[in-house]
C-alpha atoms as a PDB file:
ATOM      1  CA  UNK A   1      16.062   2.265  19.499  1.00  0.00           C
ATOM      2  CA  UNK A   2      13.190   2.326  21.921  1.00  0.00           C
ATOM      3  CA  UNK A   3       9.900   1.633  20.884  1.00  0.00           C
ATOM      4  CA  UNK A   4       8.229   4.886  21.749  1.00  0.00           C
ATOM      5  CA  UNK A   5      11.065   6.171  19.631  1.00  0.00           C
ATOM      6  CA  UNK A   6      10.668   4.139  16.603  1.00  0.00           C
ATOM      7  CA  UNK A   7       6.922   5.064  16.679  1.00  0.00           C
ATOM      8  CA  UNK A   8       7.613   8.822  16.795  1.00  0.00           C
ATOM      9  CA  UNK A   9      10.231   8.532  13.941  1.00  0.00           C
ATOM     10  CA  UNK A  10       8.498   5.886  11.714  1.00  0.00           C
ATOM     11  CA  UNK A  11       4.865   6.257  12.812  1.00  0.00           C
ATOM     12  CA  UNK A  12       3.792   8.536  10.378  1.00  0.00           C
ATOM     13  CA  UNK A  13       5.345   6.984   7.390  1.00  0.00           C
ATOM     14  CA  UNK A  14       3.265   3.697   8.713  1.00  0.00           C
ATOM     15  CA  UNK A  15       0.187   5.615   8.403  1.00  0.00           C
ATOM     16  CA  UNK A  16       0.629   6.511   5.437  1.00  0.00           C
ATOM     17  CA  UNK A  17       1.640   3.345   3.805  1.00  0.00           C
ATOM     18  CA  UNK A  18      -1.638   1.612   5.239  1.00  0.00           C
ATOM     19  CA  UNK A  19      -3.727   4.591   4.028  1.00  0.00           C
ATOM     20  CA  UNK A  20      -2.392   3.992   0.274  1.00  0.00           C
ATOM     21  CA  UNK A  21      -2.862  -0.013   0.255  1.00  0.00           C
ATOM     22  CA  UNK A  22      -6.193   0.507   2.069  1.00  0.00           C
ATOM     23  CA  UNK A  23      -7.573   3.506   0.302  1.00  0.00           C
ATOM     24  CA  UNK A  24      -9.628   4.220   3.568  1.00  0.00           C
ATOM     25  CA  UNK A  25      -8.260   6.777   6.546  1.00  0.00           C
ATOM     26  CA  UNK A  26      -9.905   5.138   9.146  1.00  0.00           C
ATOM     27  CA  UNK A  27      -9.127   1.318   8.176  1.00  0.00           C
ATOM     28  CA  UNK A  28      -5.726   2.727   7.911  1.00  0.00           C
ATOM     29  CA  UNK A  29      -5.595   4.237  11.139  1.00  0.00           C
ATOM     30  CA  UNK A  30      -7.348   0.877  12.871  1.00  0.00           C
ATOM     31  CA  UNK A  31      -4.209  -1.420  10.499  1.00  0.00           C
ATOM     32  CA  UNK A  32      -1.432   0.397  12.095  1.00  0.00           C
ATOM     33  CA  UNK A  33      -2.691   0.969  15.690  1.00  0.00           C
ATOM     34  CA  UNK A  34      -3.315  -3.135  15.190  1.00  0.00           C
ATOM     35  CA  UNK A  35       0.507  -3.915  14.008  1.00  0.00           C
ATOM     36  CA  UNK A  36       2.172  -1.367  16.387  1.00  0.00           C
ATOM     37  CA  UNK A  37       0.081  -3.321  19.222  1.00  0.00           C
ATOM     38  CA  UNK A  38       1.152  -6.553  17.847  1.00  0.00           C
ATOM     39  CA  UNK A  39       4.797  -4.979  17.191  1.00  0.00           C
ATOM     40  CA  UNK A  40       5.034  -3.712  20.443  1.00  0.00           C
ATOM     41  CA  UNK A  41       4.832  -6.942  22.163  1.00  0.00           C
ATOM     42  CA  UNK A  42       7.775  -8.290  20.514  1.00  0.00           C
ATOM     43  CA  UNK A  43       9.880  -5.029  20.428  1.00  0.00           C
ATOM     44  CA  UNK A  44      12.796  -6.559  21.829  1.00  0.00           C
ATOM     45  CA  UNK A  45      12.611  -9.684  18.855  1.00  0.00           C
ATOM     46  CA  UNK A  46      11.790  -7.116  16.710  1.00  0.00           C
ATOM     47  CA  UNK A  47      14.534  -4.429  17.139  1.00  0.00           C
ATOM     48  CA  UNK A  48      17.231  -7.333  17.043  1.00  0.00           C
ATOM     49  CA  UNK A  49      16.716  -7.743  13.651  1.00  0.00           C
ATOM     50  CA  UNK A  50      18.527  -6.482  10.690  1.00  0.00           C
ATOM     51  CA  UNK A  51      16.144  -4.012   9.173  1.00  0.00           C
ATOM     52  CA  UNK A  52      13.089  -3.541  11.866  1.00  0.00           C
ATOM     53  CA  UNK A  53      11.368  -0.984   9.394  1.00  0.00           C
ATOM     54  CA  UNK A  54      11.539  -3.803   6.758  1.00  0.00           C
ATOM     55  CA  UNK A  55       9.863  -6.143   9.202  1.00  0.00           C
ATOM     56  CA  UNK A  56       7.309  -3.834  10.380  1.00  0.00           C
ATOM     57  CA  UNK A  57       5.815  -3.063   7.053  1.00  0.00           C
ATOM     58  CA  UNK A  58       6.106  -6.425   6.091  1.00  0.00           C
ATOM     59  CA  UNK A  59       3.427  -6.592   9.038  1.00  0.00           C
ATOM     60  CA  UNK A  60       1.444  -4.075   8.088  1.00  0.00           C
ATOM     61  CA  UNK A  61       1.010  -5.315   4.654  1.00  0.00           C
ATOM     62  CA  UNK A  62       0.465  -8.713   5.731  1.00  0.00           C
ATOM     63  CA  UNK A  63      -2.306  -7.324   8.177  1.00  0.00           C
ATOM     64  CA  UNK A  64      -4.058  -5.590   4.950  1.00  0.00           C
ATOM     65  CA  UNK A  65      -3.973  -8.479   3.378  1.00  0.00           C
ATOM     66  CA  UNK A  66      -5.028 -10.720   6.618  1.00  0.00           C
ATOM     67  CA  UNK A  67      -7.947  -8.401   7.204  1.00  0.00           C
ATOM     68  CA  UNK A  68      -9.577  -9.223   3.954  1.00  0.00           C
ATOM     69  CA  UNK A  69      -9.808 -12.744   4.597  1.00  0.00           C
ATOM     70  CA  UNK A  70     -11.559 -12.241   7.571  1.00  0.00           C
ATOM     71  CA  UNK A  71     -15.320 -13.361   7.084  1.00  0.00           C
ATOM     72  CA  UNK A  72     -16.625  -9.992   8.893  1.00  0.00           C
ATOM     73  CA  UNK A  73     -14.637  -7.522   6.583  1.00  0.00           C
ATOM     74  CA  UNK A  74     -16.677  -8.367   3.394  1.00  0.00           C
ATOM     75  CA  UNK A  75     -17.448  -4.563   3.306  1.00  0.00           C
ATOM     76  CA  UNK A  76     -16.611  -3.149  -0.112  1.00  0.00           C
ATOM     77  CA  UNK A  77     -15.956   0.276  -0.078  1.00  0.00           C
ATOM     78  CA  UNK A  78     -17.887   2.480  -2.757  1.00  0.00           C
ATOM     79  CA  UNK A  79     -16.454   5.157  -4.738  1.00  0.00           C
ATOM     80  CA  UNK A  80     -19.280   7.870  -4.805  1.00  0.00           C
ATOM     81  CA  UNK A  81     -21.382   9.595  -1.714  1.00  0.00           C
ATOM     82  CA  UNK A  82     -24.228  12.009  -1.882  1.00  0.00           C
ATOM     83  CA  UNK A  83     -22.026  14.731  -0.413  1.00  0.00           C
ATOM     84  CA  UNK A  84     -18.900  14.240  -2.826  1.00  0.00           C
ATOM     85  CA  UNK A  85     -18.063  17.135  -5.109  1.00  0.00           C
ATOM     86  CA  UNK A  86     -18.581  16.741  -9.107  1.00  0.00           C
ATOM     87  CA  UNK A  87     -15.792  16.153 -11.194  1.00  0.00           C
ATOM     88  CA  UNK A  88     -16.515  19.651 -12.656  1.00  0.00           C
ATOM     89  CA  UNK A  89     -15.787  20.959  -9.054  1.00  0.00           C
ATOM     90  CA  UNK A  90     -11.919  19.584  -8.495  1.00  0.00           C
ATOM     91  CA  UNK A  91      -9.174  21.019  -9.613  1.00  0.00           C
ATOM     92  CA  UNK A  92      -7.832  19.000 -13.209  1.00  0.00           C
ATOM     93  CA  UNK A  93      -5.010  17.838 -11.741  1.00  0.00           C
ATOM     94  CA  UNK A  94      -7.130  16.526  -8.042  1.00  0.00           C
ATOM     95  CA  UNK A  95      -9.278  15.359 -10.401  1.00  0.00           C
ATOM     96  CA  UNK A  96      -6.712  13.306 -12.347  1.00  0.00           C
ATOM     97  CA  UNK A  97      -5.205  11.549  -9.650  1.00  0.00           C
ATOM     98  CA  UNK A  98      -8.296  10.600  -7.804  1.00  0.00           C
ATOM     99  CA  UNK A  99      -9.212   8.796 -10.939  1.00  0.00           C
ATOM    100  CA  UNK A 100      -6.211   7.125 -10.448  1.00  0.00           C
ATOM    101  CA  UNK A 101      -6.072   5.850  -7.463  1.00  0.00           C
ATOM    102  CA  UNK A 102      -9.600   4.716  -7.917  1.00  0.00           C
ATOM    103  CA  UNK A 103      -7.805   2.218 -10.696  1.00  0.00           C
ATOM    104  CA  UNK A 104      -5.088   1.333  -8.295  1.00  0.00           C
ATOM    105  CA  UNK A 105      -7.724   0.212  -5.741  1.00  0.00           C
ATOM    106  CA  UNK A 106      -9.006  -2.020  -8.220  1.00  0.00           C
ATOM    107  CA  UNK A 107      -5.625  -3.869  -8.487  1.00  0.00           C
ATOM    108  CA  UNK A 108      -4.915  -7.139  -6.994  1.00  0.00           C
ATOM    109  CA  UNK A 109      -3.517  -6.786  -3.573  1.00  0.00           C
ATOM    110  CA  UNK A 110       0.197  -7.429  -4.147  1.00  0.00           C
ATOM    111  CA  UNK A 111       0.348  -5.211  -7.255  1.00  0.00           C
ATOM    112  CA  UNK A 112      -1.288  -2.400  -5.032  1.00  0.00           C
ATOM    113  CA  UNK A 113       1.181  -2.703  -2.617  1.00  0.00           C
ATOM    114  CA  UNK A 114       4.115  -3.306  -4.898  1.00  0.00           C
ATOM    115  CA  UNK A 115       2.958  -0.150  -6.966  1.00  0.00           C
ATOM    116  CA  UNK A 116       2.348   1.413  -3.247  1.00  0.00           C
ATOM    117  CA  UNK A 117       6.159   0.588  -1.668  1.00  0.00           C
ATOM    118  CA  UNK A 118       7.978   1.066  -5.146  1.00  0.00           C
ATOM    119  CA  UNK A 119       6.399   4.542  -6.260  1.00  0.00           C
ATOM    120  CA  UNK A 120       5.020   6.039  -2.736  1.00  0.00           C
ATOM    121  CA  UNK A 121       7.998   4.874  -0.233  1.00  0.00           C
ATOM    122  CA  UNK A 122      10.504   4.725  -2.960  1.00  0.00           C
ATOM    123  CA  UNK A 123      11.891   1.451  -2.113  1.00  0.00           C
ATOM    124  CA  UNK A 124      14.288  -0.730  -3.818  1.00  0.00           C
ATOM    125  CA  UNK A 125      13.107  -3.956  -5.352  1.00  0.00           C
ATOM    126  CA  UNK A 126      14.874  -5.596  -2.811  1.00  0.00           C
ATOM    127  CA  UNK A 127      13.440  -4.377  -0.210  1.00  0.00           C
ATOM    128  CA  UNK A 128       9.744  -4.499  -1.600  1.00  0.00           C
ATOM    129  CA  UNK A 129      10.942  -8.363  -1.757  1.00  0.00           C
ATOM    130  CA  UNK A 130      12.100  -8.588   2.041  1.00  0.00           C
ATOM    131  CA  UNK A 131       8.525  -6.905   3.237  1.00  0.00           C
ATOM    132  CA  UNK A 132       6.406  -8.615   0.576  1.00  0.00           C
ATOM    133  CA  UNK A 133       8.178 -12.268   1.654  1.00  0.00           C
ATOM    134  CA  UNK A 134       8.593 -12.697  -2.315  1.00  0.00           C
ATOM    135  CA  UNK A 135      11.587 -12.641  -4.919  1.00  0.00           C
ATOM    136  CA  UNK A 136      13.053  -9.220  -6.751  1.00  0.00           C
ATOM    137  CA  UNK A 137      11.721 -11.613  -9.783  1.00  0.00           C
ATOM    138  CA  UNK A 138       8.182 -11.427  -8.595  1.00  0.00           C
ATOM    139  CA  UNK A 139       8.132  -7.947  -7.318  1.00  0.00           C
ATOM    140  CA  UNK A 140       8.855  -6.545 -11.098  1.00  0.00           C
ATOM    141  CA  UNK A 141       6.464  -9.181 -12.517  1.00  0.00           C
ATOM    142  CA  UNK A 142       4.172  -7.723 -10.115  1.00  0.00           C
ATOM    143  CA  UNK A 143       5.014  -4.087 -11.201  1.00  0.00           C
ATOM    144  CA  UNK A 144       4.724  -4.612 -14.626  1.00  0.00           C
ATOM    145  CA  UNK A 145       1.371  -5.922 -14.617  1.00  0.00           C
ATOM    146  CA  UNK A 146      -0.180  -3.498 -12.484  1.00  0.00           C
ATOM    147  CA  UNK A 147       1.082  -0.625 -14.900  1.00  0.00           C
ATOM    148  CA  UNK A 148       0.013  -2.592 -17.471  1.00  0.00           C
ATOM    149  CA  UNK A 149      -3.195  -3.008 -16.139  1.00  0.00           C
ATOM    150  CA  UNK A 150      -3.569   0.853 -15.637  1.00  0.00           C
ATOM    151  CA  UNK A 151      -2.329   1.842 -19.210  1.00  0.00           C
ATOM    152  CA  UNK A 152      -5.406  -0.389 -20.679  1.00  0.00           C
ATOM    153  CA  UNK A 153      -7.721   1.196 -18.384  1.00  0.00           C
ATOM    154  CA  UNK A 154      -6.269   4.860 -18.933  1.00  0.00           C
ATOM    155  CA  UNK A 155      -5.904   3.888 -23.049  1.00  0.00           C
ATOM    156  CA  UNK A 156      -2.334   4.498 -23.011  1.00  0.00           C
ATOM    157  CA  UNK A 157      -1.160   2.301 -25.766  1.00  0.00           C
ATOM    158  CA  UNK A 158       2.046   0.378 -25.769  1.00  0.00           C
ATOM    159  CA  UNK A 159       4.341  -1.274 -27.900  1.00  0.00           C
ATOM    160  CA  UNK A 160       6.027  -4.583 -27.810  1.00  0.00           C
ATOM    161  CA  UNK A 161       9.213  -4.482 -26.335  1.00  0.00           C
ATOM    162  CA  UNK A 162       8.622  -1.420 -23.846  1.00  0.00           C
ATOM    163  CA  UNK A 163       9.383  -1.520 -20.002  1.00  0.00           C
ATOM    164  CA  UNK A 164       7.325   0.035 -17.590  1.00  0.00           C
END
């Protein structure tokens, strides 16, 4: 597979990943143009392996991650503008699930992306291990305490024993 044709086919689906573990269009856009750049300079490395896909989201999450250590990105992204509609104004269910991913963004970075690759791209644990450079282990320990974490915050109560 060329790698004009592996950006027509997979492109999209790299947008959108960035644009859930960012939570910002425009970072998102700037992430992947970044790793495709990157990516395209090793193409022929790249499409040798097993699973390129696997390897270019591991990128891509790396590169969130990267980009938040970076001294200049200290930017913190706020969750209200002057122009926004009222919460009276959405639709219940809009409503709903912007709440929620306002709690997802407040997750550490792995959780966000393991919640991200697991419920979003509907990956395997497996594979959310390959791209996250971590064990199946760790990518459910990961899981579990994000939901966790949003069943406090949404008062969802739980009981001993119960799996996420």
């Amino acid at each position: 597979m060329t790698f004009e044709e592996y950006v027509d086919s997979r492109g999209p689906a790299l947008l959108r990943l960035a644009r859930l573990l960012t939570g910002d269009t425009h970072r998102a856009e700037d992430l992947t143009q970044d790793v495709l750049a990157r990516a395209y300079v090793h193409w022929r490395r790249i499409s040798r392996v097993d699973r390129p896909d696997v390897y270019v989201r591991r990128m891509l999450v790396n590169a969130n991650h990267s980009w938040w250590r970076r001294r200049v990105n200290r930017e913190l992204a706020v969750d209200t503008f002057a122009e926004r509609p009222g919460r009276g104004e959405l639709d219940g269910e809009a409503a709903d699930r912007d709440a929620m991913w306002r709690l997802i963004r407040t997750l550490p970075d792995r959780q966000r992306a393991v919640l991200v690759l697991r419920y979003y791209e509907d990956l395997d644990d497996t594979t959310i291990a390959q791209i996250l450079d971590c064990s199946p282990v760790t990518v459910r320990t990961h899981a579990m305490r994000a939901l966790a974490h949003l069943r406090e915050r949404c008062g969802v109560p739980t009981t001993k024993g119960s799996r996420p």
